[in-house]
C-alpha atoms as a PDB file:
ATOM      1  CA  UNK A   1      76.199 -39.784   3.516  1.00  0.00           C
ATOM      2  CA  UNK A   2      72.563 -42.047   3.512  1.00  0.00           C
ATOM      3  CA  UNK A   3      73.485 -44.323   0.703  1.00  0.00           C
ATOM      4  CA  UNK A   4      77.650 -44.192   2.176  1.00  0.00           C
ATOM      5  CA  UNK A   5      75.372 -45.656   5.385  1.00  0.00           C
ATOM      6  CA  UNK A   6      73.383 -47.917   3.068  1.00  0.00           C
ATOM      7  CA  UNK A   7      76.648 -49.540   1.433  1.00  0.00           C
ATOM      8  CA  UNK A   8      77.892 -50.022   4.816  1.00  0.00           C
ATOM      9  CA  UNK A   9      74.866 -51.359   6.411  1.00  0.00           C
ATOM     10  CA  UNK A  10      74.356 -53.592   3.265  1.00  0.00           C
ATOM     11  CA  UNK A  11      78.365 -54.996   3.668  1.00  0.00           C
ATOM     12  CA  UNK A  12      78.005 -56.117   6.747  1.00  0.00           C
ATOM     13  CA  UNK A  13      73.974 -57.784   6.237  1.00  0.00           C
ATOM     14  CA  UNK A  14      74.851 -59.695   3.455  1.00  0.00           C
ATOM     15  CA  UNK A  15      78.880 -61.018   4.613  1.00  0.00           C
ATOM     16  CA  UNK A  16      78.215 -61.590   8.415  1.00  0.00           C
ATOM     17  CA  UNK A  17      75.603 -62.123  11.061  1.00  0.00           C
ATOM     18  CA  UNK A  18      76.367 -58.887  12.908  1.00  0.00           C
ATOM     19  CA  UNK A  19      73.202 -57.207  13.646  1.00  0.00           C
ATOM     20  CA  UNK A  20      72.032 -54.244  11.576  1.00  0.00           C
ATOM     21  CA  UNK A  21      69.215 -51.800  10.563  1.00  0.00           C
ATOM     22  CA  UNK A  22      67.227 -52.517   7.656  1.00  0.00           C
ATOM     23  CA  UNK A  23      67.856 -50.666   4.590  1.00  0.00           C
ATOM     24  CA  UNK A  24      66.692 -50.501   1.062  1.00  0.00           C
ATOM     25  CA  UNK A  25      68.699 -52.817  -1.133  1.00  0.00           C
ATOM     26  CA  UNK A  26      68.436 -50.277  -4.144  1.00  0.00           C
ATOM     27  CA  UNK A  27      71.478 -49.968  -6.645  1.00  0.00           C
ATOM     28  CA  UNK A  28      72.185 -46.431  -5.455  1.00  0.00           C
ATOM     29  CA  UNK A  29      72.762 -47.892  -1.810  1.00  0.00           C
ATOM     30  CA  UNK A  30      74.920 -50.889  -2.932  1.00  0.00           C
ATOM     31  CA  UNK A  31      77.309 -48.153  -4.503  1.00  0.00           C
ATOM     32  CA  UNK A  32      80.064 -48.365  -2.128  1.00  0.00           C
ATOM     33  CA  UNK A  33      79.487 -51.948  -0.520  1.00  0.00           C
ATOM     34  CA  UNK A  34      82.323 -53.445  -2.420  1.00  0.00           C
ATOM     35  CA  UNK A  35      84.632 -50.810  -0.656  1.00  0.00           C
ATOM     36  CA  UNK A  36      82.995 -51.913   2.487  1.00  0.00           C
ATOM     37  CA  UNK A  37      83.482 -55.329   2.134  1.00  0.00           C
ATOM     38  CA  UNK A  38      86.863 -55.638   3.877  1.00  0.00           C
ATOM     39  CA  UNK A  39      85.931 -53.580   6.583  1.00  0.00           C
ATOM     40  CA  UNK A  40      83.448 -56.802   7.767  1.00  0.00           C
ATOM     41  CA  UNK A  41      87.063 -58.313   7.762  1.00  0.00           C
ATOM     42  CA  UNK A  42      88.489 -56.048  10.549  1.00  0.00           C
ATOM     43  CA  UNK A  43      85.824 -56.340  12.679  1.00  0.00           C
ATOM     44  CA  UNK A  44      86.034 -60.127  12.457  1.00  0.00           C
ATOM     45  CA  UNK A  45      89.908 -59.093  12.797  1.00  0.00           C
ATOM     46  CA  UNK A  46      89.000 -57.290  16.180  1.00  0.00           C
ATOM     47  CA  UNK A  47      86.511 -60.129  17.521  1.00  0.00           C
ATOM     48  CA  UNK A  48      89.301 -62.653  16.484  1.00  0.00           C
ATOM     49  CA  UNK A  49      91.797 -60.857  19.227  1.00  0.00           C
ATOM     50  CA  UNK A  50      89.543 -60.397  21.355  1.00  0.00           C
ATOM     51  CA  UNK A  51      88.539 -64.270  21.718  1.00  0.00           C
ATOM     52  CA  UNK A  52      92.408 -64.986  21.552  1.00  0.00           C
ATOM     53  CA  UNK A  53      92.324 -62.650  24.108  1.00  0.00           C
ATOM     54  CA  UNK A  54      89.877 -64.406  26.613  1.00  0.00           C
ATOM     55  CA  UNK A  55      91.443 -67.379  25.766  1.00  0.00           C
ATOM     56  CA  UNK A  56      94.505 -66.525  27.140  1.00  0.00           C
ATOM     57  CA  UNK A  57      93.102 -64.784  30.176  1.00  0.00           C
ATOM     58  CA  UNK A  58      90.979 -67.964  31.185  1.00  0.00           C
ATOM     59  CA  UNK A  59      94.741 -69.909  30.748  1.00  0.00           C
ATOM     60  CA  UNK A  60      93.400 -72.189  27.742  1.00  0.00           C
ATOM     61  CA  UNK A  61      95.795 -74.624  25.991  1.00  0.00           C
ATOM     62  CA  UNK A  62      96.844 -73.884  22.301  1.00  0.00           C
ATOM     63  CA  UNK A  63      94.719 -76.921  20.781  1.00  0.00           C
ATOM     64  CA  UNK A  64      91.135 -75.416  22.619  1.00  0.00           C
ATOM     65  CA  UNK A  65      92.223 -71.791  21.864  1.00  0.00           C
ATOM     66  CA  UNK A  66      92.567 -72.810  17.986  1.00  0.00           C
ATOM     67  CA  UNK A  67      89.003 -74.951  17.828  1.00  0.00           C
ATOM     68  CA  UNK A  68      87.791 -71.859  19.317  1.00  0.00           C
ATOM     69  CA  UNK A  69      89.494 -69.292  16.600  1.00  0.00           C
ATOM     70  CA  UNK A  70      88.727 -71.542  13.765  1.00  0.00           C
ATOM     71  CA  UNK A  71      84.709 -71.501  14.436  1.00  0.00           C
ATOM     72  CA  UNK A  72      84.856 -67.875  15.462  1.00  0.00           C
ATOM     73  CA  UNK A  73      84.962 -66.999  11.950  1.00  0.00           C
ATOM     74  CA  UNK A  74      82.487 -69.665  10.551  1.00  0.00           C
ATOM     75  CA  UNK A  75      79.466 -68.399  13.352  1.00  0.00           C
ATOM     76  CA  UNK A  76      80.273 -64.634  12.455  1.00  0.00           C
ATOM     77  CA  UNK A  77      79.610 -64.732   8.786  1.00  0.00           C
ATOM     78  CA  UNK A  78      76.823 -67.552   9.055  1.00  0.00           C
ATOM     79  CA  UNK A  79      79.168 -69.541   6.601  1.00  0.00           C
ATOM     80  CA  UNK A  80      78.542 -67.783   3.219  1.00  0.00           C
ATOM     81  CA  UNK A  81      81.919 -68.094   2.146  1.00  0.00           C
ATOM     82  CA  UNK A  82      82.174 -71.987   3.791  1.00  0.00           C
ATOM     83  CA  UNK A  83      79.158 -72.545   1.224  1.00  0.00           C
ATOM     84  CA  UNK A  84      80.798 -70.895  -1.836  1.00  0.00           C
ATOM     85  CA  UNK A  85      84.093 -72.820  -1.090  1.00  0.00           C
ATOM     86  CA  UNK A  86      81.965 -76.145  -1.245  1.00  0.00           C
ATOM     87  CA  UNK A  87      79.980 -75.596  -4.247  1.00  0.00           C
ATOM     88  CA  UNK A  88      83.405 -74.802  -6.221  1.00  0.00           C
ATOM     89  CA  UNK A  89      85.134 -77.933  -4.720  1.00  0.00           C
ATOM     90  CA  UNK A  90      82.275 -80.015  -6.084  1.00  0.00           C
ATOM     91  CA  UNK A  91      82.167 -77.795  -9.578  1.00  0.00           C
ATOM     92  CA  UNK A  92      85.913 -78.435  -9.772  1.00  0.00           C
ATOM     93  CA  UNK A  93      85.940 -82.040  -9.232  1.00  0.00           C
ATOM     94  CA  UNK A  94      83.799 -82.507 -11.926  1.00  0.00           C
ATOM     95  CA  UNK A  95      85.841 -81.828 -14.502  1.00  0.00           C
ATOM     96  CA  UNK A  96      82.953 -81.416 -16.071  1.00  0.00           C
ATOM     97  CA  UNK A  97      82.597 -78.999 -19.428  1.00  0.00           C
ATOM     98  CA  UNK A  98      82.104 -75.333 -17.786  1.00  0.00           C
ATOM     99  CA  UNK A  99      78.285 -74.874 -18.518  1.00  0.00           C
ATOM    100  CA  UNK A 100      78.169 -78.074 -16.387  1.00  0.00           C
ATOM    101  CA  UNK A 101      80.425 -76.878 -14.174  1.00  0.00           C
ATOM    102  CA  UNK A 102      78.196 -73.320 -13.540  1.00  0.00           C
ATOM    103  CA  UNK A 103      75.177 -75.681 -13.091  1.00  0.00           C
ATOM    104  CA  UNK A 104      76.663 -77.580 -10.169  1.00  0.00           C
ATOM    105  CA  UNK A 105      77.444 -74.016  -8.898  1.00  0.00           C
ATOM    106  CA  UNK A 106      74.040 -73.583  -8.655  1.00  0.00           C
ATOM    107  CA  UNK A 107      73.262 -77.052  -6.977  1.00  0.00           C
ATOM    108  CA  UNK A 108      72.444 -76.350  -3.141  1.00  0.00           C
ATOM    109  CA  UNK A 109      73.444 -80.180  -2.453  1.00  0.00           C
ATOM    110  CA  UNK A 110      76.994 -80.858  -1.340  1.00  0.00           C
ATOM    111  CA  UNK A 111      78.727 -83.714  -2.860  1.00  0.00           C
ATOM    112  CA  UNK A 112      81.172 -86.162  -1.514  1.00  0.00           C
ATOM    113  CA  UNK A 113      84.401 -83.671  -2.616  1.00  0.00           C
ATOM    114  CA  UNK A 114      82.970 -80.826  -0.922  1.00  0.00           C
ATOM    115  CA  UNK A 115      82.779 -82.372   2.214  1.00  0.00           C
ATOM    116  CA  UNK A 116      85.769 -84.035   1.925  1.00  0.00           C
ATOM    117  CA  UNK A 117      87.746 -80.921   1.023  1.00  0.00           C
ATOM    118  CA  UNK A 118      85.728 -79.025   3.433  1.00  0.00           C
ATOM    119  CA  UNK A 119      87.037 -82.034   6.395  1.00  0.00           C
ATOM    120  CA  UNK A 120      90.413 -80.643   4.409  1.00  0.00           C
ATOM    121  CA  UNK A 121      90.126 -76.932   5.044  1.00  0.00           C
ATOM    122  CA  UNK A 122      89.218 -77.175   8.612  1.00  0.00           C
ATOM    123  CA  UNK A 123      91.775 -79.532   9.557  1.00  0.00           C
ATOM    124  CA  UNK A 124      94.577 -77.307   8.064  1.00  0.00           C
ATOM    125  CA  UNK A 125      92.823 -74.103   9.204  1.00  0.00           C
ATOM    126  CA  UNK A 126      93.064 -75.703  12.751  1.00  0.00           C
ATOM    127  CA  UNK A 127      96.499 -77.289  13.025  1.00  0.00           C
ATOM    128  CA  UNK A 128      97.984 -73.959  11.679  1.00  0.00           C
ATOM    129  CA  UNK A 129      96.489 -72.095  14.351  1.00  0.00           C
ATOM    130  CA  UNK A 130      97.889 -74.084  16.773  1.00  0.00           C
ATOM    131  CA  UNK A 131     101.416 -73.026  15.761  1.00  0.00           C
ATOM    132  CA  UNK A 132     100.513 -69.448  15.417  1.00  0.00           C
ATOM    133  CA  UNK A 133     102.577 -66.722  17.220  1.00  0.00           C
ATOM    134  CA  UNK A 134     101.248 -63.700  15.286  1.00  0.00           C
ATOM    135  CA  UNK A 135      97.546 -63.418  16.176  1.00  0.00           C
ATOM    136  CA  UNK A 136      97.541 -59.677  15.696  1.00  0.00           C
ATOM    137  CA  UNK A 137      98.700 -60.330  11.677  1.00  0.00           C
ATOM    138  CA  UNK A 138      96.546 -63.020  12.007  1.00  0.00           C
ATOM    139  CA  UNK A 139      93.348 -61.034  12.150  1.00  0.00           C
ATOM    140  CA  UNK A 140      94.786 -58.300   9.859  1.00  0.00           C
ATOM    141  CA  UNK A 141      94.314 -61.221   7.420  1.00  0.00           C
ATOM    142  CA  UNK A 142      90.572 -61.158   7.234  1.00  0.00           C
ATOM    143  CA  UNK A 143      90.776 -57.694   5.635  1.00  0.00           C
ATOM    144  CA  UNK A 144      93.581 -58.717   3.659  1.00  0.00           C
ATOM    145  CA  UNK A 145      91.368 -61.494   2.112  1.00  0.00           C
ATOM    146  CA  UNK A 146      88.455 -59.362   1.636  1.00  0.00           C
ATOM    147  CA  UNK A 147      90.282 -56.329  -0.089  1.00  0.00           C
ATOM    148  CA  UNK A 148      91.789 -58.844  -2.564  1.00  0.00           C
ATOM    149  CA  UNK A 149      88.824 -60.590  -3.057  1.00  0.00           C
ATOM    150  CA  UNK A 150      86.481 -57.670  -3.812  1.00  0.00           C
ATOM    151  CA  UNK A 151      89.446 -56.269  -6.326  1.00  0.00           C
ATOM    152  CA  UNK A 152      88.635 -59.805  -8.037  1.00  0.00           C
ATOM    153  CA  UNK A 153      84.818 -59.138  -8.109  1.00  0.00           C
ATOM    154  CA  UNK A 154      85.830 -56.003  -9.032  1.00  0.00           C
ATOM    155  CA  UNK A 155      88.222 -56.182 -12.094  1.00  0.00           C
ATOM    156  CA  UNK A 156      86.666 -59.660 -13.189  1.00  0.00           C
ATOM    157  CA  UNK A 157      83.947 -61.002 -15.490  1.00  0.00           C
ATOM    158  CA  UNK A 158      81.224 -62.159 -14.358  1.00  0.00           C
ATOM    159  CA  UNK A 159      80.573 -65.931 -15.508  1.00  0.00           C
ATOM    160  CA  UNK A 160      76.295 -65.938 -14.668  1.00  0.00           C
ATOM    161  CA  UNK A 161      73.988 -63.635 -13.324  1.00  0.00           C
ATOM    162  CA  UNK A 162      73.386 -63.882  -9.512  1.00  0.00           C
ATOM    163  CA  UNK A 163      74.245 -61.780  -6.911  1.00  0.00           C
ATOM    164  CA  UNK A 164      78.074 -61.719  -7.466  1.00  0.00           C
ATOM    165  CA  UNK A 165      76.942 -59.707 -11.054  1.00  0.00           C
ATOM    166  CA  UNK A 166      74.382 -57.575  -8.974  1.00  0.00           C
ATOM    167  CA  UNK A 167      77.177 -56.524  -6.415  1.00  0.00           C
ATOM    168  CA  UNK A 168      79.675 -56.086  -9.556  1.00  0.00           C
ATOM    169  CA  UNK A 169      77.303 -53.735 -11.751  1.00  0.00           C
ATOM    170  CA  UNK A 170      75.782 -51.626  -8.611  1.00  0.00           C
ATOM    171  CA  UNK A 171      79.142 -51.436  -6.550  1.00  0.00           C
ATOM    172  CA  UNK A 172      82.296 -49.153  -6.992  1.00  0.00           C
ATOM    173  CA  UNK A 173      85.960 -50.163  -5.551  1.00  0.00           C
ATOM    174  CA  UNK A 174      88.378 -47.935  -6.426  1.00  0.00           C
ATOM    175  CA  UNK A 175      91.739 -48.890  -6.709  1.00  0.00           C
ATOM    176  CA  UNK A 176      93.023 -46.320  -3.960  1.00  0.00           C
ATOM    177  CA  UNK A 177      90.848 -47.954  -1.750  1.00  0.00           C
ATOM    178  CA  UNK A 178      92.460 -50.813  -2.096  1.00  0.00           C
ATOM    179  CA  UNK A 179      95.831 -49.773  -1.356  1.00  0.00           C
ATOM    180  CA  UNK A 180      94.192 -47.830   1.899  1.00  0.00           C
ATOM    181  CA  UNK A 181      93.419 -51.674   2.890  1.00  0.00           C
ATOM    182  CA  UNK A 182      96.839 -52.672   2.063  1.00  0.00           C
ATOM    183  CA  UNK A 183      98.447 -50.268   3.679  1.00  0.00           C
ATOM    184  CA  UNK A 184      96.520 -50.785   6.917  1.00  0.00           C
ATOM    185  CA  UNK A 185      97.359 -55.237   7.080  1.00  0.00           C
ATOM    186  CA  UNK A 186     101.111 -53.916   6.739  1.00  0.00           C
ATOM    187  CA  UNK A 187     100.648 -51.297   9.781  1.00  0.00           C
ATOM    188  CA  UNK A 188      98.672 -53.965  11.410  1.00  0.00           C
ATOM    189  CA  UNK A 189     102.019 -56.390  10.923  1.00  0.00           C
ATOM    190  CA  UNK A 190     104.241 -53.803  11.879  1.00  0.00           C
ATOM    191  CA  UNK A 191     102.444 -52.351  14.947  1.00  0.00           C
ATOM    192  CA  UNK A 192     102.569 -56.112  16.610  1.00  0.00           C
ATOM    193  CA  UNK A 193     105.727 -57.244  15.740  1.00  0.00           C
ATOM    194  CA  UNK A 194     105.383 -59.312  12.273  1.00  0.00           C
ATOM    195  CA  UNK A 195     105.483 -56.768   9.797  1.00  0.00           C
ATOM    196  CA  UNK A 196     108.232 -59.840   7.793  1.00  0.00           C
ATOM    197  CA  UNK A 197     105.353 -62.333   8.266  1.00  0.00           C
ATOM    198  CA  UNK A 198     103.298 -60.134   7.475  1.00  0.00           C
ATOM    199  CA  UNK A 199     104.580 -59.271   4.053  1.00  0.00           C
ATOM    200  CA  UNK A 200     105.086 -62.718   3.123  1.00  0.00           C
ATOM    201  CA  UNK A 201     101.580 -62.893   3.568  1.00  0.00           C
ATOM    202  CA  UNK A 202     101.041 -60.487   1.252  1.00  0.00           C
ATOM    203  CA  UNK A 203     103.450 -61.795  -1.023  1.00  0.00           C
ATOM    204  CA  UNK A 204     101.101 -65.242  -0.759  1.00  0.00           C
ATOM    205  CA  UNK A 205      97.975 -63.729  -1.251  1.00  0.00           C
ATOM    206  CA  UNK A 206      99.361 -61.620  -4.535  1.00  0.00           C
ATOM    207  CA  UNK A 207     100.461 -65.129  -6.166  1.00  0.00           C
ATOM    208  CA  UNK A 208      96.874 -66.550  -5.220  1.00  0.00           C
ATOM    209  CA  UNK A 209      95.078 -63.656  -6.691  1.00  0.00           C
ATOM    210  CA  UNK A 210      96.768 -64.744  -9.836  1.00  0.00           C
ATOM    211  CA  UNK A 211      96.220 -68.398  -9.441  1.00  0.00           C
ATOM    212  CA  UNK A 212      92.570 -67.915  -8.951  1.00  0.00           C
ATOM    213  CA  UNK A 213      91.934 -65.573 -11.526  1.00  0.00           C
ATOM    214  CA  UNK A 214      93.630 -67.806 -14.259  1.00  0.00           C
ATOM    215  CA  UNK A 215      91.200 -70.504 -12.929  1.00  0.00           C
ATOM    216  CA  UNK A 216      88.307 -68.708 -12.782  1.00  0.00           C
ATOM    217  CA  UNK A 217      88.565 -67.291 -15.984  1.00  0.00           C
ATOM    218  CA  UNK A 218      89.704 -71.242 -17.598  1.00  0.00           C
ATOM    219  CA  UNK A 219      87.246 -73.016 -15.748  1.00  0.00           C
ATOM    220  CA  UNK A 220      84.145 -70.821 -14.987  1.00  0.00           C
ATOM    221  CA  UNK A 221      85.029 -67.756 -17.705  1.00  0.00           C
ATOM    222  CA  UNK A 222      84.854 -65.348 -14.736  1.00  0.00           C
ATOM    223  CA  UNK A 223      83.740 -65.108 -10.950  1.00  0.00           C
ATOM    224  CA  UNK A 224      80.668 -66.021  -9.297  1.00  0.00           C
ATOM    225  CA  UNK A 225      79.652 -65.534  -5.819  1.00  0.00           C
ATOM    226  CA  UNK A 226      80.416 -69.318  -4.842  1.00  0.00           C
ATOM    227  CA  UNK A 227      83.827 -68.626  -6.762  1.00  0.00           C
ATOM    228  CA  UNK A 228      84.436 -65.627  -4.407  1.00  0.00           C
ATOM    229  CA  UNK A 229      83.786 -67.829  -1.459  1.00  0.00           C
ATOM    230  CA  UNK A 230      86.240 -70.602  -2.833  1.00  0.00           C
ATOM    231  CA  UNK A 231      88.949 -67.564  -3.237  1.00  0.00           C
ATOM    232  CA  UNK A 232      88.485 -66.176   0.615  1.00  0.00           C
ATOM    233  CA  UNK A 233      88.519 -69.033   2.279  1.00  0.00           C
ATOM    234  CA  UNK A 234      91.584 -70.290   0.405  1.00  0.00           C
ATOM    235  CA  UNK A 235      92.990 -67.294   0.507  1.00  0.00           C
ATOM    236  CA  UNK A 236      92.600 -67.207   4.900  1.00  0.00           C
ATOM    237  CA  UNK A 237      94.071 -70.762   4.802  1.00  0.00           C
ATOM    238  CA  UNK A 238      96.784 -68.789   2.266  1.00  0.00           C
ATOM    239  CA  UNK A 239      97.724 -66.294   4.542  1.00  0.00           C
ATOM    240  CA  UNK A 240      97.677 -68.246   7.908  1.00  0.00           C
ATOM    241  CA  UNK A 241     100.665 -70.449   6.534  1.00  0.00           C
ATOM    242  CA  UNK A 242     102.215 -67.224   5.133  1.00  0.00           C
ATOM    243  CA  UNK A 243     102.418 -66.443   9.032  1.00  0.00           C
ATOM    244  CA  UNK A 244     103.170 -69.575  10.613  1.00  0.00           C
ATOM    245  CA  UNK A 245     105.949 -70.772   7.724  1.00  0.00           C
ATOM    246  CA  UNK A 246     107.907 -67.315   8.135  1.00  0.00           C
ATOM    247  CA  UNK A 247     107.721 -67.212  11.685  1.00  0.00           C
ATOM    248  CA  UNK A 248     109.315 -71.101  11.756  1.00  0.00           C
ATOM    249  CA  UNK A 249     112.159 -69.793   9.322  1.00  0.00           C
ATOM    250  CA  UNK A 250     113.245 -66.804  11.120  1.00  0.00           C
ATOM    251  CA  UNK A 251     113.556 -68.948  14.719  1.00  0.00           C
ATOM    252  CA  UNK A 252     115.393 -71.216  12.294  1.00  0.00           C
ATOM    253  CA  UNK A 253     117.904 -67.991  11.256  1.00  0.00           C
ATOM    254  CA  UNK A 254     118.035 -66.923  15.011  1.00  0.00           C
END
């Protein structure tokens, strides 16, 4: 049950900016933090309601409710993922050979694509929340992201050492843990009314998996941590147009 704590305590330290106790970062205690990993997505999940919540409550109109959803995320997990997403953007536009292409991965200077792109992500990310109707699917999404992008770390390569590799070589994720995660977006869907949204989401984020693995593996010849950031927030943007697309179709069908 101590290192189960550990893996959980060590999830949530390195993926968000929740407070936590200090423990040791030893391989036995990272055992189980991949399995963990999209648990930091449900409480971001919960926290995402909640704010939608207030937002309501205090009578705020869709555009300031959605600039205030779209950072929620962002100031939770510090930006770790943001930061991944950018390094790829920049690694990709390169078209570079792929050692060069792992060096720029390693650059901690943004270039002009990764803040374009970034301008990209956040615009999208915005005006998509602003058409929302399922917020409860919605924030089901950020463990949706996070189960399929620790199956990725999981099941692929790595391309470089870093701490993608160290999280891949000390960490377990068994594939019936992902199916528990699975399992629980769809109830999530169901329970508020968008289980068809909902599994058009999934449906998205299934296709994406693919997408990025083929590129990972063309481009990088595996994952990296900056990779797994480019796949999650991708894969949010993914999901959130999963949701608002299906939920425009079926008021189309009505």
């Amino acid at each position: 049950m101590k290192r189960i704590y550990a893996s959980f305590v060590i999830a949530f330290s390195t993926y968000s900016k929740i407070p936590m106790p200090q423990v040791e970062w030893s391989e036995a205690n990272m055992r189980h933090t991949l399995s963990f990993f999209p648990l930091v997505g449900a409480v971001l999940g919960l926290l995402f309601c909640a704010a939608a919540r207030i937002c309501a409550l205090l009578n705020l109109g869709p555009v300031l409710t959605a600039a205030v959803l779209t950072a929620l995320p962002v100031l939770l997990t510090g930006g770790i993922h943001l930061d991944g997403y950018c390094d790829t953007i920049d690694a990709l536009s390169s078209h570079a050979p792929r050692e060069k292409k792992l060096q720029i991965l390693k650059d901690s200077n943004a270039g002009a694509f990764a803040v374009i792109w970034c301008c990209v992500w956040f615009v999208l990310y915005f005006g998509l929340l602003t058409e929302l109707r399922s917020t409860g699917a919605a924030a089901a999404g950020f463990l949706l992201s996070r189960a399929f992008s620790a199956l990725a770390v999981a099941r692929l390569p790595s391309a470089r050492a870093g701490m993608g590799a160290s999280l891949k070589s000390g960490s377990r994720y068994p594939l019936w843990v992902f199916l528990v995660y699975l399992l629980i977006f769809l109830a999530v869907s169901w329970l508020t009314g968008a289980l068809l949204p909902g599994c058009a989401a999934m449906f998205s984020t299934i296709i994406f998996y693919f997408v990025y693995k083929s590129i990972a593996l063309r481009e990088f010849g595996g994952f990296t941590g900056d990779l797994a950031g480019w796949f999650l927030q991708v894969c949010e943007l993914v999901i959130l147009a999963s949701l608002v697309l299906t939920e425009k179709a079926a008021v189309l069908c009505l």
